[in-house]
Protein backbone atom coordinates (compact mmCIF):
# COMPACT_ATOMS: atom_id res chain seq x y z
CA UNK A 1 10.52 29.23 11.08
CA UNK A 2 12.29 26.51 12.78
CA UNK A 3 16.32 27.06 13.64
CA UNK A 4 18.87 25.25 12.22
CA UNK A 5 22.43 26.06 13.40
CA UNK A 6 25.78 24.87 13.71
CA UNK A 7 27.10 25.07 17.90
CA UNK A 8 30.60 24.66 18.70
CA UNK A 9 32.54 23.64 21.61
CA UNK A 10 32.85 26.91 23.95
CA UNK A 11 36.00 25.06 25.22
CA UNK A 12 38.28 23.18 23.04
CA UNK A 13 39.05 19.59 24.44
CA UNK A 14 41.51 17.01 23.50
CA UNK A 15 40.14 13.79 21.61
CA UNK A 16 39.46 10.49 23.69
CA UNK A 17 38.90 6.77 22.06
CA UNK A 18 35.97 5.27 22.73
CA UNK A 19 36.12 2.28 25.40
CA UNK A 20 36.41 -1.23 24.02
CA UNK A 21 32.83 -2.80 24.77
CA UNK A 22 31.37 -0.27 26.24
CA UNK A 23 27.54 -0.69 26.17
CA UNK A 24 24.93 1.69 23.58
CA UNK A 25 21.46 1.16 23.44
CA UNK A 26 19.14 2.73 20.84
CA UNK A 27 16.09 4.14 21.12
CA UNK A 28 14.37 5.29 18.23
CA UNK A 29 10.80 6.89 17.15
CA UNK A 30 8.94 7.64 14.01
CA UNK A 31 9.46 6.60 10.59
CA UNK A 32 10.69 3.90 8.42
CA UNK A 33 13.72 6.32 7.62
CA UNK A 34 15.02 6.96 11.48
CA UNK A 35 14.62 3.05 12.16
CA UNK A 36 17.11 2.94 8.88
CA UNK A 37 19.38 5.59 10.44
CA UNK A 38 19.72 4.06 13.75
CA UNK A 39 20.77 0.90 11.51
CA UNK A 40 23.06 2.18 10.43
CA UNK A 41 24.42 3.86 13.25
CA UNK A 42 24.37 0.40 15.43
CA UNK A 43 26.81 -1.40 12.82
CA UNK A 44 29.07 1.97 12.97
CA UNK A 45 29.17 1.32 16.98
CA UNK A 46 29.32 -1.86 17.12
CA UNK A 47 32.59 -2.19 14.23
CA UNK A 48 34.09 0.36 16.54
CA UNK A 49 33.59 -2.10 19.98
CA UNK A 50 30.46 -0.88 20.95
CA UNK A 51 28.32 -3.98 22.06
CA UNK A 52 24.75 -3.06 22.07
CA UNK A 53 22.23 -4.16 24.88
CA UNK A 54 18.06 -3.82 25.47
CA UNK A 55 17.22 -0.15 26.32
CA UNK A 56 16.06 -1.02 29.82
CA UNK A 57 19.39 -2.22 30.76
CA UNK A 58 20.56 0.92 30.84
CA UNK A 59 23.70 1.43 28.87
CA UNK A 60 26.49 3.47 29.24
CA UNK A 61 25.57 5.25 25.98
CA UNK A 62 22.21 5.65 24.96
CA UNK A 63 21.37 6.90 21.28
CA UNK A 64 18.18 8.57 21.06
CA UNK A 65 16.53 9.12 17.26
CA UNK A 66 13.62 11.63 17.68
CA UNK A 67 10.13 11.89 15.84
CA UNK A 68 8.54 15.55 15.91
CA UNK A 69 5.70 14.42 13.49
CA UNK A 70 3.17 15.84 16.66
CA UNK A 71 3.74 17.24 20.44
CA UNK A 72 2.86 13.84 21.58
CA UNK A 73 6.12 12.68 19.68
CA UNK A 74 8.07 15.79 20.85
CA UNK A 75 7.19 14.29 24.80
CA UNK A 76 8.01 11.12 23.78
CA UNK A 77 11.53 11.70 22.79
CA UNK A 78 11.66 14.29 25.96
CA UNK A 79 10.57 11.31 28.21
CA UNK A 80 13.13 8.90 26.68
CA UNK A 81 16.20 11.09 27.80
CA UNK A 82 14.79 10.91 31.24
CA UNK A 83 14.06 7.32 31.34
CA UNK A 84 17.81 6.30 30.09
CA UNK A 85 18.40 9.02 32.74
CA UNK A 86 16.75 6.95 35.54
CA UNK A 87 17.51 3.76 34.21
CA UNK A 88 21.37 4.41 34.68
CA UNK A 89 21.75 7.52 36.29
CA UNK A 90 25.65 7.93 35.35
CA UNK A 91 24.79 7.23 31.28
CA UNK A 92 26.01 9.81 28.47
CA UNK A 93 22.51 10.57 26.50
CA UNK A 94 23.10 11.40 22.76
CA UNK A 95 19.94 12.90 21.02
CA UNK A 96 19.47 13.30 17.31
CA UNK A 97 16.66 13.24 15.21
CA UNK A 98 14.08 15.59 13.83
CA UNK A 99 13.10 16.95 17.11
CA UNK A 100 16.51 17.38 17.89
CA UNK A 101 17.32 18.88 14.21
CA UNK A 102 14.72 21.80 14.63
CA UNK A 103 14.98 22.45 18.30
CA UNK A 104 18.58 21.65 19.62
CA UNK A 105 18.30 23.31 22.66
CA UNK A 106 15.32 21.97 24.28
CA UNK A 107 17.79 18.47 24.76
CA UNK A 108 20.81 20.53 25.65
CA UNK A 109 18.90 21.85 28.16
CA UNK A 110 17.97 18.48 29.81
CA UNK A 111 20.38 16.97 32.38
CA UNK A 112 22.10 13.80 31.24
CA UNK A 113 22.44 15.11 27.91
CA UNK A 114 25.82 15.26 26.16
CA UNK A 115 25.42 15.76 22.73
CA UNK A 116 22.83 16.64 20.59
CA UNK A 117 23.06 16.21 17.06
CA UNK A 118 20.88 16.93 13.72
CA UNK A 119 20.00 14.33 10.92
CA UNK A 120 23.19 14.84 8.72
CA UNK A 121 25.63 14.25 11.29
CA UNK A 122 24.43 10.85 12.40
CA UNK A 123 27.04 9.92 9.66
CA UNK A 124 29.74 11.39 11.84
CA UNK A 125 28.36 9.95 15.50
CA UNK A 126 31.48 8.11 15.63
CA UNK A 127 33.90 10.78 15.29
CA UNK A 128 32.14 13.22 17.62
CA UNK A 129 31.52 10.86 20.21
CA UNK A 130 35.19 10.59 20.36
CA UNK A 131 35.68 14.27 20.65
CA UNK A 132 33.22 14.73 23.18
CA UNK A 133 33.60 16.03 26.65
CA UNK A 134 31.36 16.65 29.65
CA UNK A 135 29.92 19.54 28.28
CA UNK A 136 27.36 19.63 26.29
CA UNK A 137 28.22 20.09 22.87
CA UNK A 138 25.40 20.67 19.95
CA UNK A 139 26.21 20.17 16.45
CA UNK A 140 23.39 20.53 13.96
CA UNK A 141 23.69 22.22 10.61
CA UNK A 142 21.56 23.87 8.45
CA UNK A 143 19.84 20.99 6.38
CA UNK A 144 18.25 22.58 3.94
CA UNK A 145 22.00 23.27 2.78
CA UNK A 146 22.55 19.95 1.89
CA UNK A 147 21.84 19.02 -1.27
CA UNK A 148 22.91 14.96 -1.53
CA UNK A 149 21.86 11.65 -0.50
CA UNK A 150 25.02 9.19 0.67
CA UNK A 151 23.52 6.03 1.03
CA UNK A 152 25.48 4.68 4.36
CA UNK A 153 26.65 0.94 4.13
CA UNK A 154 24.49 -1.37 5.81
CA UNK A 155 25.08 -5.01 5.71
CA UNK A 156 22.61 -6.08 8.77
CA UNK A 157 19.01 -5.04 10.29
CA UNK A 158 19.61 -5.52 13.86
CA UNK A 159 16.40 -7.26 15.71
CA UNK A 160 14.38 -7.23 12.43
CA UNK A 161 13.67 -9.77 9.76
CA UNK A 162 12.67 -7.66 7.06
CA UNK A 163 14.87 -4.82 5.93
CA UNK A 164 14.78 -1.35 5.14
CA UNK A 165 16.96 0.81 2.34
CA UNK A 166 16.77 4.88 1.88
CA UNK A 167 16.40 5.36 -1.20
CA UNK A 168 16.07 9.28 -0.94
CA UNK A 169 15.92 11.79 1.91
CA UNK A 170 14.21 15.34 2.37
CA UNK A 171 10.99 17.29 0.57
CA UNK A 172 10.07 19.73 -1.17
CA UNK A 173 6.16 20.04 -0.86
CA UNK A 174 6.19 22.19 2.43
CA UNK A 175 2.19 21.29 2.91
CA UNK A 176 1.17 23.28 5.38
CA UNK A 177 0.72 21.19 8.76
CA UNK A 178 4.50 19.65 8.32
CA UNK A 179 7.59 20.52 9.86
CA UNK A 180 9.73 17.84 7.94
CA UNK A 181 11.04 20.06 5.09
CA UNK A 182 12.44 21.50 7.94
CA UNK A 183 13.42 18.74 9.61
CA UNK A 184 15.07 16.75 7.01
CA UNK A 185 16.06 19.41 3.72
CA UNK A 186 15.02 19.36 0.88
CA UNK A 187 14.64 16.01 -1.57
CA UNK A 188 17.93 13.92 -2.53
CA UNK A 189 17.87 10.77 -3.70
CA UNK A 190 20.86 8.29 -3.59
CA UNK A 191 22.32 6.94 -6.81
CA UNK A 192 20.89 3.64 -8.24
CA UNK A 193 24.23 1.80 -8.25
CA UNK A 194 24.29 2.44 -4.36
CA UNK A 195 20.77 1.44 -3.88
CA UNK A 196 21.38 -1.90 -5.80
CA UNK A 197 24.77 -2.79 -3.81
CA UNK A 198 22.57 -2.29 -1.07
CA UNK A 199 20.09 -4.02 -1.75
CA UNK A 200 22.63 -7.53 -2.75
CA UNK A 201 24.84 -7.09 0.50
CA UNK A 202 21.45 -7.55 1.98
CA UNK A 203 20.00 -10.27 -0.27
CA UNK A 204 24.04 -11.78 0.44
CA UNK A 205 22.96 -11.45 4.89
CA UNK A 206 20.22 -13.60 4.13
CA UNK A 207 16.99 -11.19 3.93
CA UNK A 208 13.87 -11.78 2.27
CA UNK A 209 12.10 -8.52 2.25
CA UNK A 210 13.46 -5.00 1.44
CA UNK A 211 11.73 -1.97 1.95
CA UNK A 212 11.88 0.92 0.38
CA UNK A 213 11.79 3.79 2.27
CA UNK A 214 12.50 8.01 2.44
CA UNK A 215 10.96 11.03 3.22
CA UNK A 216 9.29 11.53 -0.49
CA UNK A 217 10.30 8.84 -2.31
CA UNK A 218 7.87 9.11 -4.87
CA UNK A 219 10.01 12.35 -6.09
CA UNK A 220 13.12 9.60 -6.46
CA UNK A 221 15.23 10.79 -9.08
CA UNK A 222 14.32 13.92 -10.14
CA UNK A 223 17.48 15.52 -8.80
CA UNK A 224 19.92 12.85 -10.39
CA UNK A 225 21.60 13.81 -13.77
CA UNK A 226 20.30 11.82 -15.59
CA UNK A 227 17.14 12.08 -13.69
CA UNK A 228 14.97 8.62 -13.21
CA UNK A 229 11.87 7.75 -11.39
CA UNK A 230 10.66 5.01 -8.21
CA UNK A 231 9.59 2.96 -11.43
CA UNK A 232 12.94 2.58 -12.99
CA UNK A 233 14.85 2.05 -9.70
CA UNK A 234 12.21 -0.74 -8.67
CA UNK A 235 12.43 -2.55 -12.19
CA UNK A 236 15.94 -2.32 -12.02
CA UNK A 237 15.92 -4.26 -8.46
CA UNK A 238 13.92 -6.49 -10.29
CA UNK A 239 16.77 -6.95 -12.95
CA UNK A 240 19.79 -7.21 -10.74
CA UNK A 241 19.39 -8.55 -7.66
CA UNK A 242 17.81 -11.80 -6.51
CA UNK A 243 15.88 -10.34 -3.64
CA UNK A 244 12.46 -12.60 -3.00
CA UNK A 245 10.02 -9.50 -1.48
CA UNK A 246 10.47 -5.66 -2.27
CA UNK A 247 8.02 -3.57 -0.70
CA UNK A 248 7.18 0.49 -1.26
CA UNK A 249 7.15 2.92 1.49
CA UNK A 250 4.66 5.71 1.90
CA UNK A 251 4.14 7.19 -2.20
CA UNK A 252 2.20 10.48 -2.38
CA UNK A 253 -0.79 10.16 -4.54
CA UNK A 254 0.56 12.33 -7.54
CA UNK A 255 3.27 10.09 -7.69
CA UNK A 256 1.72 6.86 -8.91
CA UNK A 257 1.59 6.21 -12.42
CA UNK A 258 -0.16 3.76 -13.97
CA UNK A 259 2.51 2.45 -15.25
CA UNK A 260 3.68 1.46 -11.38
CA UNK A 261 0.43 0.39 -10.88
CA UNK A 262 0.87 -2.32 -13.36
CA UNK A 263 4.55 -2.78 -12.68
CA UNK A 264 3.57 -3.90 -9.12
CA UNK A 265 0.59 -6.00 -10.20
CA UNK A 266 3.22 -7.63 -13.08
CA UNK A 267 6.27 -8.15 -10.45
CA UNK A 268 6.88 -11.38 -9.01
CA UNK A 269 8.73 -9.31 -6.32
CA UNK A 270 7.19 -6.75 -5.38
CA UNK A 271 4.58 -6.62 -3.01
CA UNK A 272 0.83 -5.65 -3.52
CA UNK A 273 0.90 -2.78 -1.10
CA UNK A 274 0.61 0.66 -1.43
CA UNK A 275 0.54 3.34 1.15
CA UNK A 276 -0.55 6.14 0.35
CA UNK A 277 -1.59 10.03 2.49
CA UNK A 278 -4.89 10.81 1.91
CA UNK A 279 -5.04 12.99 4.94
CA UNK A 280 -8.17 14.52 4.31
CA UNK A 281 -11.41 13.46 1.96
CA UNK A 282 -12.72 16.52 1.78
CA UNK A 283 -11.27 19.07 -1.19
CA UNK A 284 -11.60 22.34 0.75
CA UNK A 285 -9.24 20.49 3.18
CA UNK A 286 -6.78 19.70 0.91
CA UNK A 287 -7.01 22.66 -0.82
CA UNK A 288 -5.86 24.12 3.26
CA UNK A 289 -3.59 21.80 3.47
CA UNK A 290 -1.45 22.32 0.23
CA UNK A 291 -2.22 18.80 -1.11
CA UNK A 292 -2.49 19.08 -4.95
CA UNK A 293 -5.61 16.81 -5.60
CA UNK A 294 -8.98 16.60 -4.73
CA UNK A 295 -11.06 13.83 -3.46
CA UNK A 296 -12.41 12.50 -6.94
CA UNK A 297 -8.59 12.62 -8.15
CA UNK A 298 -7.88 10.45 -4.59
CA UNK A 299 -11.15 8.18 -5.34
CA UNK A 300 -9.53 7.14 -8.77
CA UNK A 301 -6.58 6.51 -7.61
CA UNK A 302 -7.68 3.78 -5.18
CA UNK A 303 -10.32 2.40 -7.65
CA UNK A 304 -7.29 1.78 -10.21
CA UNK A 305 -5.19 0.25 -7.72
CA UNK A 306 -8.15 -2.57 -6.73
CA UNK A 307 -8.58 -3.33 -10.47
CA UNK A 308 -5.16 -4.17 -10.97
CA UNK A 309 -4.95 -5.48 -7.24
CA UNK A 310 -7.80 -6.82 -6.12
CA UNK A 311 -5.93 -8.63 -3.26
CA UNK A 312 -3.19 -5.35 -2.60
CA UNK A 313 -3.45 -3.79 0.98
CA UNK A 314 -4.02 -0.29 0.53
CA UNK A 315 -3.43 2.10 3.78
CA UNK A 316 -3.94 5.64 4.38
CA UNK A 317 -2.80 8.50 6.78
CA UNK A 318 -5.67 10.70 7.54
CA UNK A 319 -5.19 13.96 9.79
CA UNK A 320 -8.18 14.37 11.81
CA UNK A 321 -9.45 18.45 13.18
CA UNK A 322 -6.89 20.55 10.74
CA UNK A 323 -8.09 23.98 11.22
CA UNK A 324 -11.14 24.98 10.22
CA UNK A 325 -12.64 21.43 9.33
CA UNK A 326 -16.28 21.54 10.17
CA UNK A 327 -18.35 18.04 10.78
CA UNK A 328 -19.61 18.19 7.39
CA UNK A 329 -15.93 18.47 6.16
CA UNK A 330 -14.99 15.82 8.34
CA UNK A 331 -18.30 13.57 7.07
CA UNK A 332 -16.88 13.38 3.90
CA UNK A 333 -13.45 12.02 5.03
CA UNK A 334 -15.44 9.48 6.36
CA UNK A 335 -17.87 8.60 3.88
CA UNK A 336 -14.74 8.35 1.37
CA UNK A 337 -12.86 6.07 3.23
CA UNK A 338 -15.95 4.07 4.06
CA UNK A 339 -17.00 3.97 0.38
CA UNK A 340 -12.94 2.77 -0.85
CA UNK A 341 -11.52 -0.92 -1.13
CA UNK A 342 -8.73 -0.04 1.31
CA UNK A 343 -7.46 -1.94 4.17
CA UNK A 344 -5.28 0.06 6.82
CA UNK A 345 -5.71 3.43 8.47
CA UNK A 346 -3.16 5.18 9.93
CA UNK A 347 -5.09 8.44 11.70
CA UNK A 348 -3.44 11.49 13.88
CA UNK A 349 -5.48 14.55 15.35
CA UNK A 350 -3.93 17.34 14.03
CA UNK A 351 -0.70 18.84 16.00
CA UNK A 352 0.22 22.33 15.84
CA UNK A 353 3.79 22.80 14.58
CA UNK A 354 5.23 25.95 15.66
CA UNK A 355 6.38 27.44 12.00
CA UNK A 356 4.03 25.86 10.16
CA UNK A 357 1.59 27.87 8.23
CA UNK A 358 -1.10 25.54 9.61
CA UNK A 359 -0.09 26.26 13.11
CA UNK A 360 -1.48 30.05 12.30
CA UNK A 361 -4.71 29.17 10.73
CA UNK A 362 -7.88 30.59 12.40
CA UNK A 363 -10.57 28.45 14.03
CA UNK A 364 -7.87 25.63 15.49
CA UNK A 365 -10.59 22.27 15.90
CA UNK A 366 -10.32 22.17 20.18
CA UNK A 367 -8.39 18.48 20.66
CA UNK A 368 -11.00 17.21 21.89
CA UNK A 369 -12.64 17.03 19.42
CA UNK A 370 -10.17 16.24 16.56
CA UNK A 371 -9.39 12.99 19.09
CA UNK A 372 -13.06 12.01 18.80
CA UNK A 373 -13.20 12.10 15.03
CA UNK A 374 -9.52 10.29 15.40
CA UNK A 375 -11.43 7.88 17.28
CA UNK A 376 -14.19 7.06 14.65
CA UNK A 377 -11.96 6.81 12.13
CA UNK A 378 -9.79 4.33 14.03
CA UNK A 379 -12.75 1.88 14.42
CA UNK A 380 -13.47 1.85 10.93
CA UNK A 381 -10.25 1.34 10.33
CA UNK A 382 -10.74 -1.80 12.31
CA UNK A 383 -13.32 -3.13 10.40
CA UNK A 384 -11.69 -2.33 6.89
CA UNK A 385 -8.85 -4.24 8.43
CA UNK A 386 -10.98 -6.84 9.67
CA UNK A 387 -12.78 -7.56 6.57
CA UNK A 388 -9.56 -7.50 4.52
CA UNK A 389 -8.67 -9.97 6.41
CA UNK A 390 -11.51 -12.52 6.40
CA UNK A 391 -11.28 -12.32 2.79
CA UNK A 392 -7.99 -14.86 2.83
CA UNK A 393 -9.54 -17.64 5.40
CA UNK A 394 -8.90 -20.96 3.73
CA UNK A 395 -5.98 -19.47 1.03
CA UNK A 396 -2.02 -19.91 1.46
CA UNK A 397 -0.14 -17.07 2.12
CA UNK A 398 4.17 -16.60 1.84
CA UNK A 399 4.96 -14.58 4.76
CA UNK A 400 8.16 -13.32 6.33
CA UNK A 401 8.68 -14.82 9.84
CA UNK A 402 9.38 -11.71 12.22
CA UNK A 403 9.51 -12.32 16.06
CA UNK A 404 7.32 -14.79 18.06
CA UNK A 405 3.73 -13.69 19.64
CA UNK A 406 1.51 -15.20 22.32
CA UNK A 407 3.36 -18.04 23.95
CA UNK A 408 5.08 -20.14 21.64
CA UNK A 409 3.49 -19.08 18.33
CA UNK A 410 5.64 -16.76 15.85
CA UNK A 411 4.27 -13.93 13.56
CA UNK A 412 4.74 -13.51 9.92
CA UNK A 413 3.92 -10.12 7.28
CA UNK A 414 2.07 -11.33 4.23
CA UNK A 415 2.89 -9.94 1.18
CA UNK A 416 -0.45 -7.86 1.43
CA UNK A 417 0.68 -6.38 4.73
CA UNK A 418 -0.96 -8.96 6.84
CA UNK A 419 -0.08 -10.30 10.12
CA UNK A 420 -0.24 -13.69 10.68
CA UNK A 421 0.30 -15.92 13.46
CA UNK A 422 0.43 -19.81 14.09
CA UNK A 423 2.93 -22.23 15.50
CA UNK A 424 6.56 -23.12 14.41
CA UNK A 425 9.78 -23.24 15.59
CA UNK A 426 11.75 -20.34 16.04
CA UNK A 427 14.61 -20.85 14.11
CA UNK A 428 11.95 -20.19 11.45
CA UNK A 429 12.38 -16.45 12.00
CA UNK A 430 13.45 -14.28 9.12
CA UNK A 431 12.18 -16.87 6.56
CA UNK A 432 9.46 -16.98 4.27
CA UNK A 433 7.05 -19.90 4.69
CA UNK A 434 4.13 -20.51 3.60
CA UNK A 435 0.97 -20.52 5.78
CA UNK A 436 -2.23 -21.81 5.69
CA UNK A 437 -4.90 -19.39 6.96
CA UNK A 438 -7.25 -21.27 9.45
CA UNK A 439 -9.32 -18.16 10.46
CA UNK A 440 -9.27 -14.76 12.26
CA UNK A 441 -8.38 -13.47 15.41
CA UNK A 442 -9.45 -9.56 15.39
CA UNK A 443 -7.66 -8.18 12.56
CA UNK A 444 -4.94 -10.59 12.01
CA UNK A 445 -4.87 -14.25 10.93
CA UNK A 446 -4.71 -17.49 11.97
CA UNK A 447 -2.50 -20.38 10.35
CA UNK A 448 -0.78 -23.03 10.71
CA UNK A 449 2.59 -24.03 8.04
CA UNK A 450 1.66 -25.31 4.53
C-alpha cells in the first residue's frame, strides 16, 4: 500500500523571507481539482510578491502539481522537474501533487529538487517555502488522517475564462485500478456557505462559468452535519448567487438522481452536461473493477439523461485492457458506447498502480494491446463527437470566450461542452456571446457572432 509520511528537517535552519518579485511558474497535470489547487496557490504567491511568468521562461521557483492517474503521468511529472531543471539550471523545484503524495522520495531523489510536498500542505506552501533551505526537505502527511475540506479563498482563475470551485476532496470507493483514495484521503466536502462566498467573489471578478469540481463530488455532503447532497448545493447556487453558467464535474453513475436529472434540464444555469465513468461496458468488468452497476443499470442512465436532454453533452471515461478483459468483453464496451446518445470519450489503457488490487490481478492485457482497443475507441469517439456536433449547424449557441485559435479567430465552450471558433476581437475573451454556427470543422464548430 502506498506510503504516506511526515519527513522533517535532519538539520534545523533559521527562517528566510521570500524575495520581493522573485519569479514562480506553475506547472500542473491532471484533474480539474489540481488546476484549482495551483489557483489557489498562484494568488497565495503572488499576494506575497511572487510575480508569476510562462513555464519556459524558467523561473526562479517552479511549482510542480503532479497527476499519478497512470505511469505515463508519473513520467510526465518526472520529466517536468528536469525540464524547469534545464530551462534554468540554478531554479528551486517544488513538487506536490498526487505523485508526490504517494511516493515522496522518487522527487527528493531528483537533483534540483527542494521540497516536496503532499496535497494537504499546498495550503501551507507559503510558510514552508520560507523555512526552506538547500536541503531537501519532504513534508507529506498521512492523508487519509484528514478528515475536512477548507475551501481556500480564491478570488481569480489565472489564464482561464471559466472557473473552477472544490466543492469536496478525497474518496471512499477504493475501486480497484485507483490509487486516489490514496492519493487524496478519504471524502470531505466543504461547507455550503463557503462554496457560495466562493462562488459570488467570483461572479463579483467578472466570471461567467463556474465549475464544479472534486475528487467524488457526487458523495457531496454526506459527511456534513446536517448532511446534504450535489442537488441541494447546486439549487442553492441557483438561489443565491447571480452566476450566468454552472457546470458539473465528473458524477459517478450511482450518484445521479432523477431528481438532478430534471434539476439540470429545469435550470436556467446550469449546463446540459454530464460526465460521467463508465469505464467498462461489460458487467464482469465492472464487477473486477469494484464499480457497483452493471451495464443495463449504465444504459438507463444515459437513456434518461437524453430524454430530459436531448441537446446535453454526455462524456465518458472508459479504461481500456483491465486485467483479464477478453475481446468479447471488450466488444461489448464497444457496442454500448456505439449503441448510446453520448458525445465525448475520454479513454486510457489500463496502468498498473503499484498497491492497487488491480495491479495483482492475473492475466494483465499486454499494452499493446489495451492501446489498440484505446485506439478504436478513440475514433469512435470522434465520430460521436463529430455527429454531436453537426447536429447544431444553423442554431445560436451562448458560449464562453476562452483564448484565441488559428490566427486571429478566438474559441468559445458552449453550454453543451462544445468548442467553437469564429472571428472577434479579443477583448471578447471571458465573455459570453452568442454565436451563430456556420458549419463544422472536424469535431468543433464554426461561427461567426450573432
Amino acid at each position: 500500500m502506498p506510503q504516506s509520511e511526515r519527513y522533517r528537517n535532519r538539520v534545523p535552519r533559521p527562517a528566510s523571507r521570500v524575495p520581493t518579485l522573485q519569479t514562480v511558474s506553475f506547472a500542473t497535470l491532471g484533474c480539474k481539482t489540481n488546476q484549482f489547487e495551483t489557483a489557489a496557490m498562484q494568488e497565495r504567491l503572488s499576494g506575497a510578491g511572487y510575480r508569476i511568468v510562462p513555464f519556459e521562461e524558467g523561473a526562479e521557483l517552479v511549482v510542480v502539481n503532479t497527476c499519478t492517474v497512470t505511469g505515463a503521468t508519473d513520467a510526465q511529472s518526472r520529466n517536468l522537474v528536469r525540464r524547469a531543471r534545464r530551462l534554468n539550471p540554478e531554479c528551486r523545484v517544488v513538487v506536490t501533487g498526487c505523485y508526490a503524495q504517494v511516493n515522496p522520495q522518487v522527487f527528493a531523489d531528483l537533483p534540483g529538487v527542494s521540497l516536496v510536498i503532499g496535497n494537504e500542505e499546498k495550503k501551507q506552501l507559503l510558510e514552508l517555502l520560507e523555512n526552506n533551505a538547500d536541503e531537501v526537505k519532504v513534508a507529506v502527511a498521512d492523508i487519509r488522517q484528514v478528515e475536512t475540506a477548507c475551501l481556500p479563498p480564491l478570488t481569480s482563475f489565472a489564464g482561464r475564462s471559466r472557473a473552477f470551485v472544490q466543492i469536496q476532496n478525497g474518496c471512499d470507493a477504493f475501486c480497484s485500478y485507483c490509487i486516489i483514495p490514496y492519493a487524496r484521503g478519504t471524502s470531505r466536502s466543504s461547507a455550503p456557505d463557503e462554496v457560495v462566498s466562493q462562488v459570488n467573489s467570483l461572479v463579483d471578478a467578472g466570471y461567467p462559468e463556474v465549475v464544479l469540481t472534486g475528487i467524488h463530488i457526487g458523495g457531496y455532503g454526506l459527511d456534513l452535519t446536517p448532511s446534504t447532497s450535489l442537488l441541494e448545493l447546486v439549487r442553492c447556487i441557483e438561489q443565491k448567487t447571480a452566476l450566468p453558467r454552472l457546470r458539473l464535474g465528473s458524477v459517478e453513475p450511482t450518484e445521479i438522481p432523477d431528481a438532478l436529472i430534471e434539476t439540470v434540464a429545469a435550470s436556467s444555469i446550469l449546463c446540459p452536461h454530464f460526465h460521467i465513468p463508465l469505464q467498462s461496458g461489460d458487467t464482469a468488468v465492472l464487477q473486477r473493477m469494484g464499480r457497483h452497476y452493471d451495464r443495463d443499470f449504465f444504459r438507463a442512465l444515459v437513456l434518461r439523461i437524453h430524454k430530459h436532454l436531448p441537446d446535453a453533452a454526455i462524456g465518458l471515461d472508459v479504461i481500456t485492457g483491465f486485467p483479464g478483459e477478453t475481446e468479447d468483453e471488450f466488444a461489448n464496451t464497444l457496442e454500448l458506447i456505439a449503441d448510446l446518445p453520448v458525445s465525448h470519450l475520454h479513454v486510457f489503457p489500463f496502468s498498473k498502480r503499484l498497491g492497487t488490487p488491480a495491479a495483482a490481478m492475473p492475466d494483465q492485457v499486454p499494452g499493446d494491446v489495451s492501446k489498440a482497443r484505446a485506439a478504436r475507441l478513440r475514433d469512435l469517439g470522434e465520430m460521436k463527437l463529430q455527429a454531436f456536433a453537426e447536429r447544431f449547424v444553423g442554431q445560436t449557441l451562448e458560449v464562453v470566450v476562452e483564448s484565441g485559435s488559428e490566427g486571429k479567430r478566438l474559441k468559445g465552450v458552449s453550454r453543451n461542452y462544445l468548442d467553437v471558433v469564429f472571428d472577434g476581437p479579443e477583448e471578447l475573451c471571458g465573455v459570453a456571446v452568442v454565436i451563430e454556427v456556420t458549419g463544422v470543422d472536424g469535431t468543433r464548430l464554426d461561427g461567426r457572432l450573432g
